[in-house]
PDB file of N, CA and C in Angstrom:
ATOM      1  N   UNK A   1    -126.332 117.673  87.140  1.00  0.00           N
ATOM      2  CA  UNK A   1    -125.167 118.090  86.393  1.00  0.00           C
ATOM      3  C   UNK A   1    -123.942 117.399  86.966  1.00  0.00           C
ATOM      4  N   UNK A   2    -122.954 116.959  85.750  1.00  0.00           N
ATOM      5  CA  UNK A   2    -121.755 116.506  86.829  1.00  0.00           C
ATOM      6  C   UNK A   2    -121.087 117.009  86.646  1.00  0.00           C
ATOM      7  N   UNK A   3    -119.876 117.017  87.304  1.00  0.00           N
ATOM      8  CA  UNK A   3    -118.429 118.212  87.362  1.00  0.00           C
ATOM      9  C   UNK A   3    -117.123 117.344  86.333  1.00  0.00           C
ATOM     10  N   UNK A   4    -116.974 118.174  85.939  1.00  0.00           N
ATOM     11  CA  UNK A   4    -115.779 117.566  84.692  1.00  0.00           C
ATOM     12  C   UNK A   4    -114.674 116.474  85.438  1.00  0.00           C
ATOM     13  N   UNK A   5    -114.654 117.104  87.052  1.00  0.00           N
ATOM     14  CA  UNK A   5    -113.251 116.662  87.096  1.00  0.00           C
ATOM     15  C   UNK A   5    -113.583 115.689  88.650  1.00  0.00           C
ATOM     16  N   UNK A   6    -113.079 114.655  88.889  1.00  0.00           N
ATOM     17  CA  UNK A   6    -113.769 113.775  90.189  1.00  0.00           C
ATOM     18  C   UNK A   6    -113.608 114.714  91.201  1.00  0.00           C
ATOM     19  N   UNK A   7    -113.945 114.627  92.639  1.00  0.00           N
ATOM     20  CA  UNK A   7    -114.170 115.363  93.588  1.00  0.00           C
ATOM     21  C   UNK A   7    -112.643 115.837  94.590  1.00  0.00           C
ATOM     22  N   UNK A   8    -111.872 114.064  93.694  1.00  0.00           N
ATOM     23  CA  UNK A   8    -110.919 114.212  94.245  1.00  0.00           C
ATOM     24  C   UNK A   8    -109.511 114.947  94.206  1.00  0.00           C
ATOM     25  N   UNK A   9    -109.917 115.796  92.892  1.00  0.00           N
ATOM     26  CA  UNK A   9    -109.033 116.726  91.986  1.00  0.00           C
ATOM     27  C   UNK A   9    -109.499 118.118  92.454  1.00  0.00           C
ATOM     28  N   UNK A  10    -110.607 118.031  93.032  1.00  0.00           N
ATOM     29  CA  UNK A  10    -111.031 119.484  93.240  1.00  0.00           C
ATOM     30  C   UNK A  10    -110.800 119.832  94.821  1.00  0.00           C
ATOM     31  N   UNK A  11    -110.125 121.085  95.129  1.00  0.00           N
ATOM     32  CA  UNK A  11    -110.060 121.357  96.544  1.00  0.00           C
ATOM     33  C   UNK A  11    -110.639 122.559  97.048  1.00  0.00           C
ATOM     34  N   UNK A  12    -111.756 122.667  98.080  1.00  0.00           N
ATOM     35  CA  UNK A  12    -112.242 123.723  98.354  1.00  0.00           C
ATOM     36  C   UNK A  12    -111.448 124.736  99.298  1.00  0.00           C
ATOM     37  N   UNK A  13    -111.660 126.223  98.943  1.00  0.00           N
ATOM     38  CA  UNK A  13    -110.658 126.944  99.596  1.00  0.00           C
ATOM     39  C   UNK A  13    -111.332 127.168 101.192  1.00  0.00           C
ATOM     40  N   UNK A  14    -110.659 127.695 102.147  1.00  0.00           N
ATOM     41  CA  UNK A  14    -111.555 128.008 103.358  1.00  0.00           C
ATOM     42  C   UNK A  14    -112.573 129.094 102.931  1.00  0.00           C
ATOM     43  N   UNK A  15    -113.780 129.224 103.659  1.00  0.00           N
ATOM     44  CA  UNK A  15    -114.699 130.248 103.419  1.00  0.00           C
ATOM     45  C   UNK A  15    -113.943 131.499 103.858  1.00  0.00           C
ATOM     46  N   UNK A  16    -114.353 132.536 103.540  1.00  0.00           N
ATOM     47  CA  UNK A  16    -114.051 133.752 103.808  1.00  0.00           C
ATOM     48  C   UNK A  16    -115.052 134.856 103.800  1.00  0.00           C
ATOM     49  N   UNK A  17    -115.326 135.945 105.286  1.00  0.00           N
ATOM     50  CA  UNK A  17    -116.109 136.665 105.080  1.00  0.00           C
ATOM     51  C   UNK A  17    -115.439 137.734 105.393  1.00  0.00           C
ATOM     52  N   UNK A  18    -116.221 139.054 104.425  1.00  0.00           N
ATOM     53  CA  UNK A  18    -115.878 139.885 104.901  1.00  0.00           C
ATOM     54  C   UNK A  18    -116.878 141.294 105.011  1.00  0.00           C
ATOM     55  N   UNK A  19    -117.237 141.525 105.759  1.00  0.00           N
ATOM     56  CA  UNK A  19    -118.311 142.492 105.862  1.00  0.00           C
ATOM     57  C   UNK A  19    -117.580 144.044 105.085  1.00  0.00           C
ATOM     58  N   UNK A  20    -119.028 144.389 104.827  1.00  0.00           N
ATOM     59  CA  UNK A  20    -119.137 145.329 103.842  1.00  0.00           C
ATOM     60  C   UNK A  20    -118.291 145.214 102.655  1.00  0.00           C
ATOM     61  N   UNK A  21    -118.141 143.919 101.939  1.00  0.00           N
ATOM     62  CA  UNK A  21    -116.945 143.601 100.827  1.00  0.00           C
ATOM     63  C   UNK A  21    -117.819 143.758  99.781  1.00  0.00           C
ATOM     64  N   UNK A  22    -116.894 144.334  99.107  1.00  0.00           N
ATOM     65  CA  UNK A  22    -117.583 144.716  97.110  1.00  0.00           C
ATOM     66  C   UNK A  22    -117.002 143.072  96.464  1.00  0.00           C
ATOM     67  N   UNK A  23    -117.387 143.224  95.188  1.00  0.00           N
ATOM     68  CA  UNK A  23    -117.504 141.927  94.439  1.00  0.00           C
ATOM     69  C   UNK A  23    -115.644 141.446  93.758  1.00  0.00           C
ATOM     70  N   UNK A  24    -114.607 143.016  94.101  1.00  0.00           N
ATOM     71  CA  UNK A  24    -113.518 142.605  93.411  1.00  0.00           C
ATOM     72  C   UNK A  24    -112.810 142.098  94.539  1.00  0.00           C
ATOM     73  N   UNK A  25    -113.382 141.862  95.874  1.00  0.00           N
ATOM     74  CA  UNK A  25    -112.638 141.176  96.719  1.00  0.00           C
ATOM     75  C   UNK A  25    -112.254 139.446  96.675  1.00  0.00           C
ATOM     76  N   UNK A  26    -112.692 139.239  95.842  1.00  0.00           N
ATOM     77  CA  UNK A  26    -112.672 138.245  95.324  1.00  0.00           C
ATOM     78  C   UNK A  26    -111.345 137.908  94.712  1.00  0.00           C
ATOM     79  N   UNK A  27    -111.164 138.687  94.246  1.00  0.00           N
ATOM     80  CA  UNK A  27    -109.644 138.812  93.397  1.00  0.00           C
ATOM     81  C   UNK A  27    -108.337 139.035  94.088  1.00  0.00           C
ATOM     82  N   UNK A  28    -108.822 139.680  95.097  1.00  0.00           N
ATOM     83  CA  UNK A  28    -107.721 139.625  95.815  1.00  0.00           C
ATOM     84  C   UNK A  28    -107.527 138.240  97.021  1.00  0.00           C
ATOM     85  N   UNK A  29    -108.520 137.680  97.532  1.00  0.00           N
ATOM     86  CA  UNK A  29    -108.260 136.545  98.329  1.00  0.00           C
ATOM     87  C   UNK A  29    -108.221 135.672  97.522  1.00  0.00           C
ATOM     88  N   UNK A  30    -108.729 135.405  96.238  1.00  0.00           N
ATOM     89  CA  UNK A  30    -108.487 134.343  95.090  1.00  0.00           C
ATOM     90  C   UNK A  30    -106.458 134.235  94.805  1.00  0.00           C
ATOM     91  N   UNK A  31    -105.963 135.413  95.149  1.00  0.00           N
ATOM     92  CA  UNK A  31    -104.605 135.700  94.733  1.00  0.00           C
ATOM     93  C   UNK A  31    -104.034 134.943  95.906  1.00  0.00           C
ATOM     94  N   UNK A  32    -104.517 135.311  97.137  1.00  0.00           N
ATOM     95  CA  UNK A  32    -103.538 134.901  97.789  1.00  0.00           C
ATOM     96  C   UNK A  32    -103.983 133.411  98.748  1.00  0.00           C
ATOM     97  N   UNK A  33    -105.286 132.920  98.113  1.00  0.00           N
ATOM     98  CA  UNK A  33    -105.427 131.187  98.156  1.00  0.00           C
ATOM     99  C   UNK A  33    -104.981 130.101  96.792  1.00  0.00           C
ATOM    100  N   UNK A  34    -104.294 131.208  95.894  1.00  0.00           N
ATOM    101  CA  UNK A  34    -104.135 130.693  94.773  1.00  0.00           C
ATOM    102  C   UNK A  34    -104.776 129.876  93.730  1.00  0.00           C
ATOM    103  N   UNK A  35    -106.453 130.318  94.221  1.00  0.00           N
ATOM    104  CA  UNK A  35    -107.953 130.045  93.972  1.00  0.00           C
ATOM    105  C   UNK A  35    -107.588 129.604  92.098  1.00  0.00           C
ATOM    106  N   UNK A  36    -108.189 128.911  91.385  1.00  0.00           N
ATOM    107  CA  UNK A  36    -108.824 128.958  89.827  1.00  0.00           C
ATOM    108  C   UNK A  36    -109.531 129.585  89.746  1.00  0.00           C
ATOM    109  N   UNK A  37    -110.307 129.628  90.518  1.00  0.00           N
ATOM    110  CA  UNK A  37    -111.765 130.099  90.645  1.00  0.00           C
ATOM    111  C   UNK A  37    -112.370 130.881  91.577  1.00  0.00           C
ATOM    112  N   UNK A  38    -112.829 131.708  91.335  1.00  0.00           N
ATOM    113  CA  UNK A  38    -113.295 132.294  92.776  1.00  0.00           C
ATOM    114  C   UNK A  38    -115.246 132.835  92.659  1.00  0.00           C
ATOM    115  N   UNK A  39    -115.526 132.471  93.716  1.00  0.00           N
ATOM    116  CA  UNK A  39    -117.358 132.608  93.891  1.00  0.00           C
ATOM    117  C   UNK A  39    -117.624 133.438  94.986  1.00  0.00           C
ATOM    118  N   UNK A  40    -118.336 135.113  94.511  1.00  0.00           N
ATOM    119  CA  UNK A  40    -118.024 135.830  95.834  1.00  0.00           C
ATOM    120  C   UNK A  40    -119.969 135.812  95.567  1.00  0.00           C
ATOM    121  N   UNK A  41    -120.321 135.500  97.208  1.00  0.00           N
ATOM    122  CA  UNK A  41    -121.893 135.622  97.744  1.00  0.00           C
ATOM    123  C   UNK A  41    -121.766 137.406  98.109  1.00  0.00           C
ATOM    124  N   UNK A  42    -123.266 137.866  97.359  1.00  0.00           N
ATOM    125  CA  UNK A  42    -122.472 139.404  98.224  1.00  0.00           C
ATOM    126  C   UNK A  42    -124.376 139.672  98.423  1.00  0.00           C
ATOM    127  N   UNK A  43    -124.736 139.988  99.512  1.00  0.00           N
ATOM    128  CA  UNK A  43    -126.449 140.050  99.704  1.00  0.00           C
ATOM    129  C   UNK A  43    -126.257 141.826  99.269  1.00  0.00           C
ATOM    130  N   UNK A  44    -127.801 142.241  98.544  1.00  0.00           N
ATOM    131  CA  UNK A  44    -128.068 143.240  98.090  1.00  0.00           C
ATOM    132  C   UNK A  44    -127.972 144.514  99.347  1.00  0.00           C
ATOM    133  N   UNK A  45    -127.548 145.654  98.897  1.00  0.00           N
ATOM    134  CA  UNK A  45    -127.481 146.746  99.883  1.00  0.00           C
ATOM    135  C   UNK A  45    -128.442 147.051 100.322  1.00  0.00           C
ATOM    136  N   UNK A  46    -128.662 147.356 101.673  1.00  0.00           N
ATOM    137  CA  UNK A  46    -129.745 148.135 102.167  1.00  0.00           C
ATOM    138  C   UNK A  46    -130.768 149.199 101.359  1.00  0.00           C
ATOM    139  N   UNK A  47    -131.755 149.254 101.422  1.00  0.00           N
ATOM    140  CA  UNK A  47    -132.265 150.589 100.653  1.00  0.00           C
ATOM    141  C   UNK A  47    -132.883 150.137  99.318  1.00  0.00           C
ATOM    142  N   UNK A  48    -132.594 149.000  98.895  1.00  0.00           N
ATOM    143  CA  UNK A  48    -132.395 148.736  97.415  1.00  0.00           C
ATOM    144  C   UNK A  48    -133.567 148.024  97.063  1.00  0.00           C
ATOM    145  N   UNK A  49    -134.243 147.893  96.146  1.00  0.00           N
ATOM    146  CA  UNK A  49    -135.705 147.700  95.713  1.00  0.00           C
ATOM    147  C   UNK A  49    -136.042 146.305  96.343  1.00  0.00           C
ATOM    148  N   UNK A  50    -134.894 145.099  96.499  1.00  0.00           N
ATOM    149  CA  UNK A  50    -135.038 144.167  96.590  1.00  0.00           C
ATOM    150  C   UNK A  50    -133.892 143.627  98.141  1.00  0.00           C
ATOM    151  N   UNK A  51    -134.105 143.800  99.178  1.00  0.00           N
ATOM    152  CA  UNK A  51    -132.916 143.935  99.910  1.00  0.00           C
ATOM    153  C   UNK A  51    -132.706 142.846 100.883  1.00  0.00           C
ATOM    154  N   UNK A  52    -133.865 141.403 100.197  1.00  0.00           N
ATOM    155  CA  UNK A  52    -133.483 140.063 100.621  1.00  0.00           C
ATOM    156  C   UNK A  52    -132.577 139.718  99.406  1.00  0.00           C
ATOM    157  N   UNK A  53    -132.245 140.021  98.748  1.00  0.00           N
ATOM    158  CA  UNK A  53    -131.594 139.475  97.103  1.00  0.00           C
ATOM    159  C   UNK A  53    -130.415 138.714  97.902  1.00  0.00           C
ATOM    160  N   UNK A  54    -129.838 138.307  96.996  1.00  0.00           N
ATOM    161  CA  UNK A  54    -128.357 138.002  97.137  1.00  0.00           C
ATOM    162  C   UNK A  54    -127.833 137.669  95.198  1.00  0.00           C
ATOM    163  N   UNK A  55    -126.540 138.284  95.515  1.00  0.00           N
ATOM    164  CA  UNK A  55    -125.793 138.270  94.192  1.00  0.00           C
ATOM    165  C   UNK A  55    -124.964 137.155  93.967  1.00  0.00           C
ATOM    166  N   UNK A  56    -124.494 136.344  93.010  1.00  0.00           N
ATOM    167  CA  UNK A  56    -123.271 135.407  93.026  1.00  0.00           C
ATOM    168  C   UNK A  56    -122.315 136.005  91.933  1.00  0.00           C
ATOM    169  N   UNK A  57    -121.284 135.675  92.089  1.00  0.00           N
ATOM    170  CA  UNK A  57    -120.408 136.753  90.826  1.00  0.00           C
ATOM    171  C   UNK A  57    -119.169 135.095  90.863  1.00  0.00           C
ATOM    172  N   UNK A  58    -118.831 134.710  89.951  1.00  0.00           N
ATOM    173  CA  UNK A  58    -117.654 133.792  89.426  1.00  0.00           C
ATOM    174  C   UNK A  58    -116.341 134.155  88.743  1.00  0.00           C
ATOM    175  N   UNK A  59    -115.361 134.096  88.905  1.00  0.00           N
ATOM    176  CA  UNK A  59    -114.231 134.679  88.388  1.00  0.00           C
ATOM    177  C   UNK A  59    -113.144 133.471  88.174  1.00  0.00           C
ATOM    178  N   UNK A  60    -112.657 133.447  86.576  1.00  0.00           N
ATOM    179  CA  UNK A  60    -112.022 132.459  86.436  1.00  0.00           C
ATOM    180  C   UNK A  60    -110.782 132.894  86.401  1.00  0.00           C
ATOM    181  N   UNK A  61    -109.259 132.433  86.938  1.00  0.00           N
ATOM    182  CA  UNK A  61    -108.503 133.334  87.533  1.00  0.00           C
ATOM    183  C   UNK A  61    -108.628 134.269  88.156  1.00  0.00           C
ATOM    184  N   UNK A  62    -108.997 134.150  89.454  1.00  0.00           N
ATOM    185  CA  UNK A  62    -108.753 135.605  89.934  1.00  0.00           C
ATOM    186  C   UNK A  62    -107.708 136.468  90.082  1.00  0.00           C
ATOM    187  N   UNK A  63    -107.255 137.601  89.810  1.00  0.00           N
ATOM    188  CA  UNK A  63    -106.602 138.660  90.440  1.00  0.00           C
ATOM    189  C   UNK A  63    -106.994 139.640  90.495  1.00  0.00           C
ATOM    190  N   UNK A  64    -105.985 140.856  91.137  1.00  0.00           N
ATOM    191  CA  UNK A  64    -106.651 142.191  90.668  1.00  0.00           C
ATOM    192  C   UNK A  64    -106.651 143.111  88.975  1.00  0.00           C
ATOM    193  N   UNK A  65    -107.185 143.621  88.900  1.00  0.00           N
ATOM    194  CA  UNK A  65    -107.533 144.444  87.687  1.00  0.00           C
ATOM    195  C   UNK A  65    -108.710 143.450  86.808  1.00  0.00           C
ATOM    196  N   UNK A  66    -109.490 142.559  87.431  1.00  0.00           N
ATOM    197  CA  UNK A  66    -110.728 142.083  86.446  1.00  0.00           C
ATOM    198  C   UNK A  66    -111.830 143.013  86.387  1.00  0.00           C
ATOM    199  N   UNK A  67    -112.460 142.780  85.707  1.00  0.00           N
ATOM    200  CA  UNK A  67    -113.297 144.504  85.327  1.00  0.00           C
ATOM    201  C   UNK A  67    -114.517 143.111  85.165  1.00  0.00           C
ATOM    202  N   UNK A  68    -115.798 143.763  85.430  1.00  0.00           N
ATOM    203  CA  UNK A  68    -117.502 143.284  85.663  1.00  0.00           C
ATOM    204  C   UNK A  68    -117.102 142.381  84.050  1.00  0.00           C
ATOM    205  N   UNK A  69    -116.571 142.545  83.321  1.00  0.00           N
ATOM    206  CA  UNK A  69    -116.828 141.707  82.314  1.00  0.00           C
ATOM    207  C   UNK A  69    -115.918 140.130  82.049  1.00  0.00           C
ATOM    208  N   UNK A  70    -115.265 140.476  83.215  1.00  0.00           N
ATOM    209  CA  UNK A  70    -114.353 138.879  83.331  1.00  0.00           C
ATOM    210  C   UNK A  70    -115.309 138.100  84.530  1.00  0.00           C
ATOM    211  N   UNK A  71    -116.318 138.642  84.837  1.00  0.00           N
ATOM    212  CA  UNK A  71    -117.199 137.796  85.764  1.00  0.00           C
ATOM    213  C   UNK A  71    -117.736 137.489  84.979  1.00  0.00           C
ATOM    214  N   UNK A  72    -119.175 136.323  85.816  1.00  0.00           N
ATOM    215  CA  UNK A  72    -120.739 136.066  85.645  1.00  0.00           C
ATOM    216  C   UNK A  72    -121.084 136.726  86.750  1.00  0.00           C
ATOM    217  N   UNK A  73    -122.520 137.011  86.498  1.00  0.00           N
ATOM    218  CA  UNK A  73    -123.278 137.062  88.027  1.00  0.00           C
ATOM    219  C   UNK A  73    -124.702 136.718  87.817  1.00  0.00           C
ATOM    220  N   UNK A  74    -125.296 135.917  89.028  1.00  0.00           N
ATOM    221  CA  UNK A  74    -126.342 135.553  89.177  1.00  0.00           C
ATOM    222  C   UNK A  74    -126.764 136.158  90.329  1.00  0.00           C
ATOM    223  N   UNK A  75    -127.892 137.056  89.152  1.00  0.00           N
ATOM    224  CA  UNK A  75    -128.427 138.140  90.576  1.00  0.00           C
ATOM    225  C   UNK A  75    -130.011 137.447  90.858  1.00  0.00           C
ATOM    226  N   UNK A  76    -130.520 138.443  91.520  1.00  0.00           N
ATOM    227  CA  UNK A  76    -131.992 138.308  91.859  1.00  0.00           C
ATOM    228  C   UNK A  76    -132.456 137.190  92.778  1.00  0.00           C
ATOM    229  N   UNK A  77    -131.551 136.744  93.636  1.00  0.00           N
ATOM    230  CA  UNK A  77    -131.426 135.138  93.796  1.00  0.00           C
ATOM    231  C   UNK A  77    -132.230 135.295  95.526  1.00  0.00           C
ATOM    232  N   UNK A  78    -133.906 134.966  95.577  1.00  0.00           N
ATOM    233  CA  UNK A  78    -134.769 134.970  96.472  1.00  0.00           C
ATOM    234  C   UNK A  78    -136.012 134.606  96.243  1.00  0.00           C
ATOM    235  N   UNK A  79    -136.569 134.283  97.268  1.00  0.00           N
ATOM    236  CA  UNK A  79    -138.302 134.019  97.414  1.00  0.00           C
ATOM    237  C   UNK A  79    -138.914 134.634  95.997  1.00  0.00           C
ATOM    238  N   UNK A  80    -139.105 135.322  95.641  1.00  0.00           N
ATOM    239  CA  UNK A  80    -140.023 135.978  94.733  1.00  0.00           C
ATOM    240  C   UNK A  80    -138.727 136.581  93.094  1.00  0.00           C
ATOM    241  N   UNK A  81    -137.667 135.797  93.419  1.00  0.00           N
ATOM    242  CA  UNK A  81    -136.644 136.224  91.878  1.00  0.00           C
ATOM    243  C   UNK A  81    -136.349 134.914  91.758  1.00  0.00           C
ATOM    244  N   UNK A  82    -134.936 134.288  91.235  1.00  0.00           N
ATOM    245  CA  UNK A  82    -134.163 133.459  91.031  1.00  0.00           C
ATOM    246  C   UNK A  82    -134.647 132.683  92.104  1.00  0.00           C
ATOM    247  N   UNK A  83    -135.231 131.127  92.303  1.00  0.00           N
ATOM    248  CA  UNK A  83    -135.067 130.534  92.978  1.00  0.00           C
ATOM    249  C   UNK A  83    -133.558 129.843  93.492  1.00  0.00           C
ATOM    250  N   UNK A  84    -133.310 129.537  94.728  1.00  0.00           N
ATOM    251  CA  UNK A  84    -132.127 129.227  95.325  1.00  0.00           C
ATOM    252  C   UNK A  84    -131.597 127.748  94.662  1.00  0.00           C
ATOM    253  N   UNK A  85    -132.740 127.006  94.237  1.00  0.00           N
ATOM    254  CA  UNK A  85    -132.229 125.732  93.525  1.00  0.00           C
ATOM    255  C   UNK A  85    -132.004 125.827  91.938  1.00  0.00           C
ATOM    256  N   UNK A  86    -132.587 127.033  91.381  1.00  0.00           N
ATOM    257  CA  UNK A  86    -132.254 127.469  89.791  1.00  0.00           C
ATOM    258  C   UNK A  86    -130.769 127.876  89.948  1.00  0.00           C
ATOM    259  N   UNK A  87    -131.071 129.022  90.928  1.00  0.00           N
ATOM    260  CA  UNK A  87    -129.263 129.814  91.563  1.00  0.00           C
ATOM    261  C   UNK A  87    -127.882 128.581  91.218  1.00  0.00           C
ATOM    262  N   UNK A  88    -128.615 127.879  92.292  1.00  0.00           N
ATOM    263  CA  UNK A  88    -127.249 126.447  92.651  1.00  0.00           C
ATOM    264  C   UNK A  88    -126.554 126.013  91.269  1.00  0.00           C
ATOM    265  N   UNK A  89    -128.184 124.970  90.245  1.00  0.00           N
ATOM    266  CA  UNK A  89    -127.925 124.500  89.232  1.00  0.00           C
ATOM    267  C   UNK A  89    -127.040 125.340  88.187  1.00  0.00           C
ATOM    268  N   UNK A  90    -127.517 127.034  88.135  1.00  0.00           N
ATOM    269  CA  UNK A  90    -126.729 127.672  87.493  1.00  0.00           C
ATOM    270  C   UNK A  90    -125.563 127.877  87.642  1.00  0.00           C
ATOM    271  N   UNK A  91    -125.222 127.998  89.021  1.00  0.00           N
ATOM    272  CA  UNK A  91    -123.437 128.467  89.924  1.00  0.00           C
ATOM    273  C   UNK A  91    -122.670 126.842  89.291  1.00  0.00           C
ATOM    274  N   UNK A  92    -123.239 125.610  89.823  1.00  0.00           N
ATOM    275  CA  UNK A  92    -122.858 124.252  88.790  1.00  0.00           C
ATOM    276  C   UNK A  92    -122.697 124.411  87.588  1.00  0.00           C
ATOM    277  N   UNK A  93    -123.290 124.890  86.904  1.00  0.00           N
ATOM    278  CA  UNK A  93    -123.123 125.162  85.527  1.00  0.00           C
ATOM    279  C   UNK A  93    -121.920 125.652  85.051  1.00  0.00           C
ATOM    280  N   UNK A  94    -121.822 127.243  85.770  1.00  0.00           N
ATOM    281  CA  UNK A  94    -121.110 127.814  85.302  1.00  0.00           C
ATOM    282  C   UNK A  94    -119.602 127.351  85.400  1.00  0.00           C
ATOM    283  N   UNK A  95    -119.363 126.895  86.673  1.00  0.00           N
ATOM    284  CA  UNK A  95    -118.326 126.661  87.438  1.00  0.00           C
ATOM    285  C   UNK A  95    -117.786 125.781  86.588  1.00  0.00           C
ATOM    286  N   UNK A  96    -118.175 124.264  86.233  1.00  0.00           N
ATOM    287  CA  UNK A  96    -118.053 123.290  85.023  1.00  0.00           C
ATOM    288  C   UNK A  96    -117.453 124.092  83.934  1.00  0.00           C
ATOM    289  N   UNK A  97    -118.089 125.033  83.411  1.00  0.00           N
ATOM    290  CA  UNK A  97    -117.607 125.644  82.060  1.00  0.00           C
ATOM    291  C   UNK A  97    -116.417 126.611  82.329  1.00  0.00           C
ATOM    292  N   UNK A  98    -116.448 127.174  83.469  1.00  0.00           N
ATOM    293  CA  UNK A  98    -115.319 128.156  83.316  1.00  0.00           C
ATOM    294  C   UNK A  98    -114.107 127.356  83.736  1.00  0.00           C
ATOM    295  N   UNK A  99    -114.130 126.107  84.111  1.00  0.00           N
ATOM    296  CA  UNK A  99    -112.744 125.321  84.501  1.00  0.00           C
ATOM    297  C   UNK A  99    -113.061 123.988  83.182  1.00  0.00           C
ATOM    298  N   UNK A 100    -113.945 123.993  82.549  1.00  0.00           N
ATOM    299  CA  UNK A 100    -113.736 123.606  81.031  1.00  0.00           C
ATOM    300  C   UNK A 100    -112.893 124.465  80.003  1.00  0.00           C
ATOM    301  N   UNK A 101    -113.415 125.592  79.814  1.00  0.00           N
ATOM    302  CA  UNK A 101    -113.099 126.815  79.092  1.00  0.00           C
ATOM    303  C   UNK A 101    -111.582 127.191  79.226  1.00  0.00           C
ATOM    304  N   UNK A 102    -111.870 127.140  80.831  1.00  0.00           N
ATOM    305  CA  UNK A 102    -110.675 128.242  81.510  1.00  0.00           C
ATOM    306  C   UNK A 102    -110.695 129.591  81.345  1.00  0.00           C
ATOM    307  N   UNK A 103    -112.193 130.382  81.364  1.00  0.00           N
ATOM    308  CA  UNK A 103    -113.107 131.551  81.287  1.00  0.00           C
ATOM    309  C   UNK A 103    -113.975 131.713  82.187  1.00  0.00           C
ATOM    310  N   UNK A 104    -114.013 133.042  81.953  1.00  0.00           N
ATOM    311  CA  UNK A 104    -115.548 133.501  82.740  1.00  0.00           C
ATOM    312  C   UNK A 104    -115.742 135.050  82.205  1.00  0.00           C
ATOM    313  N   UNK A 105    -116.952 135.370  82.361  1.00  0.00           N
ATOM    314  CA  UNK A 105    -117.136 136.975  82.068  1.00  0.00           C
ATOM    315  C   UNK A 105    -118.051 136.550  80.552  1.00  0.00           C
ATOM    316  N   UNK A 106    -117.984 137.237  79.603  1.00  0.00           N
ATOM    317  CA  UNK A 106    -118.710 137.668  78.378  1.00  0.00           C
ATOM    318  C   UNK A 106    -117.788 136.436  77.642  1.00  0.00           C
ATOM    319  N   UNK A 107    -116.977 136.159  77.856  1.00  0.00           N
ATOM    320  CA  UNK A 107    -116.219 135.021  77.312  1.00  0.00           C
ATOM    321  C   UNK A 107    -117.409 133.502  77.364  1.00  0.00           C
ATOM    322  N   UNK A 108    -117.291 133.388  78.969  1.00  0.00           N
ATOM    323  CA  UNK A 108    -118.318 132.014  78.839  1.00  0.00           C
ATOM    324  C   UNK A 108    -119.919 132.763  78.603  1.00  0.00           C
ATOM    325  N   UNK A 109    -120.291 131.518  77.809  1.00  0.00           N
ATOM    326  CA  UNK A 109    -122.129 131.474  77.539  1.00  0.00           C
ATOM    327  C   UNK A 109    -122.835 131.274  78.998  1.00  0.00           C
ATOM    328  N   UNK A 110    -123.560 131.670  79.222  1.00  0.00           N
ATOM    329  CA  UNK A 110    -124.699 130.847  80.496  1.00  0.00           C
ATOM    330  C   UNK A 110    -125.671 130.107  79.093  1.00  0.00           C
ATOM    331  N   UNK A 111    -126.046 130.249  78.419  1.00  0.00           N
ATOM    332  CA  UNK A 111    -127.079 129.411  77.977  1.00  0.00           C
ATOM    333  C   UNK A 111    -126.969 128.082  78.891  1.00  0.00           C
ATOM    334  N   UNK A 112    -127.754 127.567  79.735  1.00  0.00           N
ATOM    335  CA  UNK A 112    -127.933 126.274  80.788  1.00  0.00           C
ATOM    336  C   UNK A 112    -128.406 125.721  79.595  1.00  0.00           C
ATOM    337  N   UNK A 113    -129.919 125.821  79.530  1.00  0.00           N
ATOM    338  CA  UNK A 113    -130.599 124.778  79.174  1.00  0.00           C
ATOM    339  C   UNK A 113    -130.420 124.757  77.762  1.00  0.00           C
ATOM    340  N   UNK A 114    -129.214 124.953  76.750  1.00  0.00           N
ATOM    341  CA  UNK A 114    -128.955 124.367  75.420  1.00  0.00           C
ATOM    342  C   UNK A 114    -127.919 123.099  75.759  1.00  0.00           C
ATOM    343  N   UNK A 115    -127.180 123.594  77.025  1.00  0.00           N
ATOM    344  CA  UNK A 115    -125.684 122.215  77.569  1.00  0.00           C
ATOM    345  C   UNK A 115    -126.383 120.966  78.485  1.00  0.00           C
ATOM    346  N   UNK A 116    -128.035 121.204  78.829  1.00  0.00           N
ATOM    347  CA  UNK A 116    -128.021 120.142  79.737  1.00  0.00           C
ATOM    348  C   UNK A 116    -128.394 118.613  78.853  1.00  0.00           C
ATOM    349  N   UNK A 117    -127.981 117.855  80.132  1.00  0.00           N
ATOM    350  CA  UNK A 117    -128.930 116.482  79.571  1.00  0.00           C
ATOM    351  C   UNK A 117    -128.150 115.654  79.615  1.00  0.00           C
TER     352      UNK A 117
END
């Protein structure tokens, strides 16, 4: 897949962790790196049917007050769900379209495999 825009237009923000962080934290360090975009990794809770998982959630503008439907998320993402190289190609995907669009959430499509090629 290639990225709309050369490498040299695009700037990555510093990583950021933060233990025990929910998925709208995103919105708030997206605010104050002045992010387009923001990609929060959040691994599944303890206890939980699947508790190698890991989640990806995308937010085009971030701030606060985005509600689960101004995201994507790519869940299930492990050994025995989402492979980690399906995961990637998809997080590429999306990322392309929501700084095509200038969307994310129920707004952008995931359909991948109708855009590739």
């Amino acid at each position: 897949m290639r990225c709309l825009r050369s490498p040299a237009d695009c700037k990555l923000a510093p990583f950021v962790v933060v233990e025990q962080g929910r998925v709208a934290i995103g919105d708030e360090i997206g605010v104050c790196l002045g992010a387009a975009l923001s990609v929060v990794l959040i691994g599944e809770r303890p206890g939980m049917s699947a508790a190698d998982s890991l989640g990806v959630y995308l937010s085009w503008n971030p701030h606060p007050g985005l509600t689960d439907a101004d995201r994507n998320c790519i869940s299930n993402i492990r050994a025995e769900g989402l492979s980690y190289a399906a995961a990637a190609a998809k997080l590429v995907f999306l990322m392309n379209e929501a700084r095509r669009g200038k969307l994310s959430g129920v707004r952008l499509k995931e359909d991948a495999k109708a855009r590739e090629s």
